[in-house]
N, C-alpha and C. Protein backbone atom coordinates (compact mmCIF):
# COMPACT_ATOMS: atom_id res chain seq x y z
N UNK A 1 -34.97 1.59 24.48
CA UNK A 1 -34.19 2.48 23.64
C UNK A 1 -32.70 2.23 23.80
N UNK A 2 -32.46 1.88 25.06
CA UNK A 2 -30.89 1.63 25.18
C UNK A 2 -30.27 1.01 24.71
N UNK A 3 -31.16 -0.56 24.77
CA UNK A 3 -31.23 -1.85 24.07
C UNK A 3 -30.80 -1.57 22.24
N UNK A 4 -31.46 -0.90 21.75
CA UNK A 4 -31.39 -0.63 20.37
C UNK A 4 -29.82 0.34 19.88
N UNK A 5 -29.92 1.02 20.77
CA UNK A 5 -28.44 2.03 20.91
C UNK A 5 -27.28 1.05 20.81
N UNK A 6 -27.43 0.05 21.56
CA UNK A 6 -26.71 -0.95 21.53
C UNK A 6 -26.11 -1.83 20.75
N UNK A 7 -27.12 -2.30 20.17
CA UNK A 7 -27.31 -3.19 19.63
C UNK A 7 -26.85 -2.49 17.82
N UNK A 8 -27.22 -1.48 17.53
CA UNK A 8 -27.24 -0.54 17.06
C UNK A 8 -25.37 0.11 16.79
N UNK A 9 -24.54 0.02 18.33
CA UNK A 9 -23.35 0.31 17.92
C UNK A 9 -22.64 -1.00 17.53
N UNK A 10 -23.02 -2.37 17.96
CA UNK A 10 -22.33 -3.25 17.55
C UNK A 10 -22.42 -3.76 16.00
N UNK A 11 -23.63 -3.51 15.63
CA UNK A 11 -24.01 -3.21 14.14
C UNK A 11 -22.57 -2.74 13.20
N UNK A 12 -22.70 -1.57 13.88
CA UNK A 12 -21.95 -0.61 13.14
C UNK A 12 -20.50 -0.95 13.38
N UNK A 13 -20.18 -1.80 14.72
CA UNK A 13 -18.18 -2.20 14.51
C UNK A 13 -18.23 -2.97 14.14
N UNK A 14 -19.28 -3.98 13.51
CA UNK A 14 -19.12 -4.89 12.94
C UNK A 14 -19.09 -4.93 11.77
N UNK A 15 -19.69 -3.79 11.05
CA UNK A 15 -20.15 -3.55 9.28
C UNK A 15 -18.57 -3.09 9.37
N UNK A 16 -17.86 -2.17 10.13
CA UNK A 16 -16.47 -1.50 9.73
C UNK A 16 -15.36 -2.48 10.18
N UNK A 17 -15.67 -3.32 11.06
CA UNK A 17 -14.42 -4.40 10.59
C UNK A 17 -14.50 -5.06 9.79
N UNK A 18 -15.56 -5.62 9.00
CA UNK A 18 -16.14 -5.83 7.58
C UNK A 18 -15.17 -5.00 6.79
N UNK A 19 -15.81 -4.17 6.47
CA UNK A 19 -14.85 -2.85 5.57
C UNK A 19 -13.57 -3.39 5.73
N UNK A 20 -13.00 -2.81 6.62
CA UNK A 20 -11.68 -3.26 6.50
C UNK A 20 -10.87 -4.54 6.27
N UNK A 21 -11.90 -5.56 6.86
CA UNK A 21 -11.02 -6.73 6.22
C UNK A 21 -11.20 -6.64 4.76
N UNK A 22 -12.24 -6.46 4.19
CA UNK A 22 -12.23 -6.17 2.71
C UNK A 22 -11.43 -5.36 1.89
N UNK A 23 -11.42 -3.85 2.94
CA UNK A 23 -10.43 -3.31 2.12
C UNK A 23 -8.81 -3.83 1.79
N UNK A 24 -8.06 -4.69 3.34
CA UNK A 24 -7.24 -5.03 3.47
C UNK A 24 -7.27 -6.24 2.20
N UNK A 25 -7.76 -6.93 1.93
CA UNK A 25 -8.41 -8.06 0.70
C UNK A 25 -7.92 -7.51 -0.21
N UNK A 26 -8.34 -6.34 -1.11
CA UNK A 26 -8.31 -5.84 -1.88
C UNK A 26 -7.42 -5.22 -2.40
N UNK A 27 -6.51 -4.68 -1.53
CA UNK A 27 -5.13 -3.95 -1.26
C UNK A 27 -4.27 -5.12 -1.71
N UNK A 28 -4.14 -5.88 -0.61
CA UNK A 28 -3.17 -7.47 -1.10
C UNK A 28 -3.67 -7.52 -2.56
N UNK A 29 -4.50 -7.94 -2.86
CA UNK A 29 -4.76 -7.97 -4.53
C UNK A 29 -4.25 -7.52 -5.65
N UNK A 30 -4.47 -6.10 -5.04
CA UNK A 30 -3.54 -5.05 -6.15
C UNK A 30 -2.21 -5.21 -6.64
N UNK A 31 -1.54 -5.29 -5.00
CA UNK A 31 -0.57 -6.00 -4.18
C UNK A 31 0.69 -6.97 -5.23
N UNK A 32 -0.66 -7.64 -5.03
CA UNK A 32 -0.26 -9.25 -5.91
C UNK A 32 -0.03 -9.57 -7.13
N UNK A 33 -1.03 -8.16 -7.72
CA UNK A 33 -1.18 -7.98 -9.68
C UNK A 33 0.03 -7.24 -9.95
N UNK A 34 0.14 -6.14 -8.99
CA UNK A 34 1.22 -4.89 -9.84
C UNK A 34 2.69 -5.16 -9.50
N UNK A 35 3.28 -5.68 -7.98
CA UNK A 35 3.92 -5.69 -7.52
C UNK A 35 5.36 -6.41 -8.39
N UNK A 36 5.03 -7.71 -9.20
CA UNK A 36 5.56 -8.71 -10.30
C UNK A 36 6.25 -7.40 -10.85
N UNK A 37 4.88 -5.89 -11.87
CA UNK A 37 5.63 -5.72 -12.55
C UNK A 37 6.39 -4.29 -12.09
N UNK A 38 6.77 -4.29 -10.91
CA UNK A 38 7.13 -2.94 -10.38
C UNK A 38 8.61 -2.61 -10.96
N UNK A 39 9.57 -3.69 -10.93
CA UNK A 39 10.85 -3.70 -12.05
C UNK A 39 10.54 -3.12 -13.55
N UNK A 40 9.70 -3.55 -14.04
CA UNK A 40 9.32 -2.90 -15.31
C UNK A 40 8.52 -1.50 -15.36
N UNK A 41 7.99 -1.10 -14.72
CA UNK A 41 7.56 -0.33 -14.38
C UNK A 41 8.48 0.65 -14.09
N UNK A 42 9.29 0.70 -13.30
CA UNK A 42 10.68 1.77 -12.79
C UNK A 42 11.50 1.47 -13.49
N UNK A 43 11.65 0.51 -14.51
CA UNK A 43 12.58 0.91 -15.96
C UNK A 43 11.67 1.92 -16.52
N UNK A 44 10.67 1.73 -17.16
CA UNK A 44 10.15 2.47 -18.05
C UNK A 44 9.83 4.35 -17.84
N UNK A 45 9.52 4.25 -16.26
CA UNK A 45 9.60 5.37 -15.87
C UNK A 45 10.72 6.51 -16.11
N UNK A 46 11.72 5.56 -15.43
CA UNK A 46 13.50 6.35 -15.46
C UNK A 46 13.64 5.99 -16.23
N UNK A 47 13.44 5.61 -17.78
CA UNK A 47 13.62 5.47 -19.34
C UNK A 47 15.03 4.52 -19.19
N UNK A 48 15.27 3.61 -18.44
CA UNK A 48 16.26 2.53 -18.13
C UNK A 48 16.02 1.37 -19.22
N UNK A 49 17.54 0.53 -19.37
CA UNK A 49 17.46 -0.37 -20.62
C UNK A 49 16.73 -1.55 -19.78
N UNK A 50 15.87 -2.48 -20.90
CA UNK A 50 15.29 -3.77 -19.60
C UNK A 50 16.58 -4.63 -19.56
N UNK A 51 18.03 -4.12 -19.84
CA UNK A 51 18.78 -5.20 -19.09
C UNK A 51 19.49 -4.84 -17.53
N UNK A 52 19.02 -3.79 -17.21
CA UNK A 52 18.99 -2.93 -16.00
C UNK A 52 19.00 -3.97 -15.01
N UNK A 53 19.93 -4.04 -14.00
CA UNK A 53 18.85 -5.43 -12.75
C UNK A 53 18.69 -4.37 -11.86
N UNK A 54 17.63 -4.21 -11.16
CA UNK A 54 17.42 -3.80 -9.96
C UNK A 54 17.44 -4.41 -8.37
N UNK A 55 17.77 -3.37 -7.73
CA UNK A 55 17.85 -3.92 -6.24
C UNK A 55 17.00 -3.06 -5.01
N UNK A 56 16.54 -4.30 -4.00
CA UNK A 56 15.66 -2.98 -2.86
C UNK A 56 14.50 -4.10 -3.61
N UNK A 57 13.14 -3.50 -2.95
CA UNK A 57 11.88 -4.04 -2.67
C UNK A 57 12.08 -4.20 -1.37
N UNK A 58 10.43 -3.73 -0.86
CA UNK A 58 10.59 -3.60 0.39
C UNK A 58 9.53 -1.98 0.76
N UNK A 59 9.27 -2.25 2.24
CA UNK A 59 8.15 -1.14 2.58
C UNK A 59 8.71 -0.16 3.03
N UNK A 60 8.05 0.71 2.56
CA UNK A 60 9.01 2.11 3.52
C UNK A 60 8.00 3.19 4.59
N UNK A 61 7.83 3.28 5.45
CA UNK A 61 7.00 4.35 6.19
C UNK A 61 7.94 5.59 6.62
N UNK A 62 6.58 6.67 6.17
CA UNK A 62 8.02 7.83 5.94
C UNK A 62 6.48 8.57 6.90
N UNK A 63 6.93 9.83 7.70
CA UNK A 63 5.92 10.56 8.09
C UNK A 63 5.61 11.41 7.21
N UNK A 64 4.64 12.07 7.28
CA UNK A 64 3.93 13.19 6.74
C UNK A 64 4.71 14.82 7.27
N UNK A 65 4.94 15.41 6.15
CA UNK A 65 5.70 16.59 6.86
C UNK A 65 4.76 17.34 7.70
N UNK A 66 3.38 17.70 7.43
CA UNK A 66 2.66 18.21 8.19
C UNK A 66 2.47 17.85 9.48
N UNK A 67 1.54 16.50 8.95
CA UNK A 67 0.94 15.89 10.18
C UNK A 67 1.75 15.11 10.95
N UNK A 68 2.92 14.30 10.63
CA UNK A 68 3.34 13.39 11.37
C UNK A 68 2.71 12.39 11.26
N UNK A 69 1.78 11.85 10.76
CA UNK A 69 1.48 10.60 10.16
C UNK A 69 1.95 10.03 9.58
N UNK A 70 2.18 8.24 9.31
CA UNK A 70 3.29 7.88 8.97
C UNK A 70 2.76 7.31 7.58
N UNK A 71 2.85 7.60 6.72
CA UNK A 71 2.64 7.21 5.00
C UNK A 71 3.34 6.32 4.39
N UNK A 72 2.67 4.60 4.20
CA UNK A 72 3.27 3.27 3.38
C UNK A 72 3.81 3.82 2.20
N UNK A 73 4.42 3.40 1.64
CA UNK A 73 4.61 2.65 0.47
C UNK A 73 4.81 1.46 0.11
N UNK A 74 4.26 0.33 -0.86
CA UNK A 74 4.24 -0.58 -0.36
C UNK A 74 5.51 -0.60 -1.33
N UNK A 75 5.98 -0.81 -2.13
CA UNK A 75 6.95 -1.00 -2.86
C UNK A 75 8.20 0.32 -3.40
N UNK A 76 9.46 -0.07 -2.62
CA UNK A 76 10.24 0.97 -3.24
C UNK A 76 11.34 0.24 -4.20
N UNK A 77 11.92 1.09 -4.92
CA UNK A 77 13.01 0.25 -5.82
C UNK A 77 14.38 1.30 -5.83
N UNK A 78 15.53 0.39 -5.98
CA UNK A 78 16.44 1.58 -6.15
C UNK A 78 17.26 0.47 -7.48
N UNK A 79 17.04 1.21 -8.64
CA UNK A 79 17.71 1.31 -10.19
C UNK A 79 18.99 1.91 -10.43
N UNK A 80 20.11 1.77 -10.52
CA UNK A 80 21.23 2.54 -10.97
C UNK A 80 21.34 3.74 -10.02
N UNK A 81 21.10 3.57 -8.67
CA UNK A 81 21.70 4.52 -7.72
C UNK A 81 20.52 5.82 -7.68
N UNK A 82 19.34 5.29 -8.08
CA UNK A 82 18.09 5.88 -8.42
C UNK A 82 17.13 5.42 -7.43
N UNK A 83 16.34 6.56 -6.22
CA UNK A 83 15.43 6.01 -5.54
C UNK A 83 14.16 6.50 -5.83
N UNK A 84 13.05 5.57 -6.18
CA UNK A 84 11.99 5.76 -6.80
C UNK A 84 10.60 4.90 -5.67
N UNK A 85 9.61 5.79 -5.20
CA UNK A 85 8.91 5.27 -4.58
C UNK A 85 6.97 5.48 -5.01
């Protein structure tokens, strides 16, 4: 029985470092698709002209007011003295 318990938890850190490298996979992906149009994107938002240049990109970890956990963003932008995350 112990044997199986065992065998049984390595199962299981192995299916979840699975997971996660996948999820991490998947993330970069997104990553990779949206990130190009994040300038266009934060024009259109802040209703900015597309001859706007923007400056900034880049990660920001901010804590959680509650918890103190620290919360990514993967992309911030700052537009005409405008911070948008």
């Amino acid at each position: 029985m112990l044997k199986f318990e065992e065998d049984n938890e390595k199962d299981r850190r192995a299916f979840n470092k699975q997971l996660g490298e996948n999820s991490n996979k998947q993330g970069r992906m997104v990553e990779d698709i949206v990130e190009p149009s994040m300038d266009r994107i934060f024009k259109e938002l802040l209703g900015l002209s597309p001859d706007v240049e923007p400056s900034g990109g880049m990660r920001v970890k901010i804590p959680h007011p509650r918890t103190g956990r620290m919360k990514e963003f993967g992309n911030s932008s700052i537009i005409q003295g405008r911070f948008r995350q």
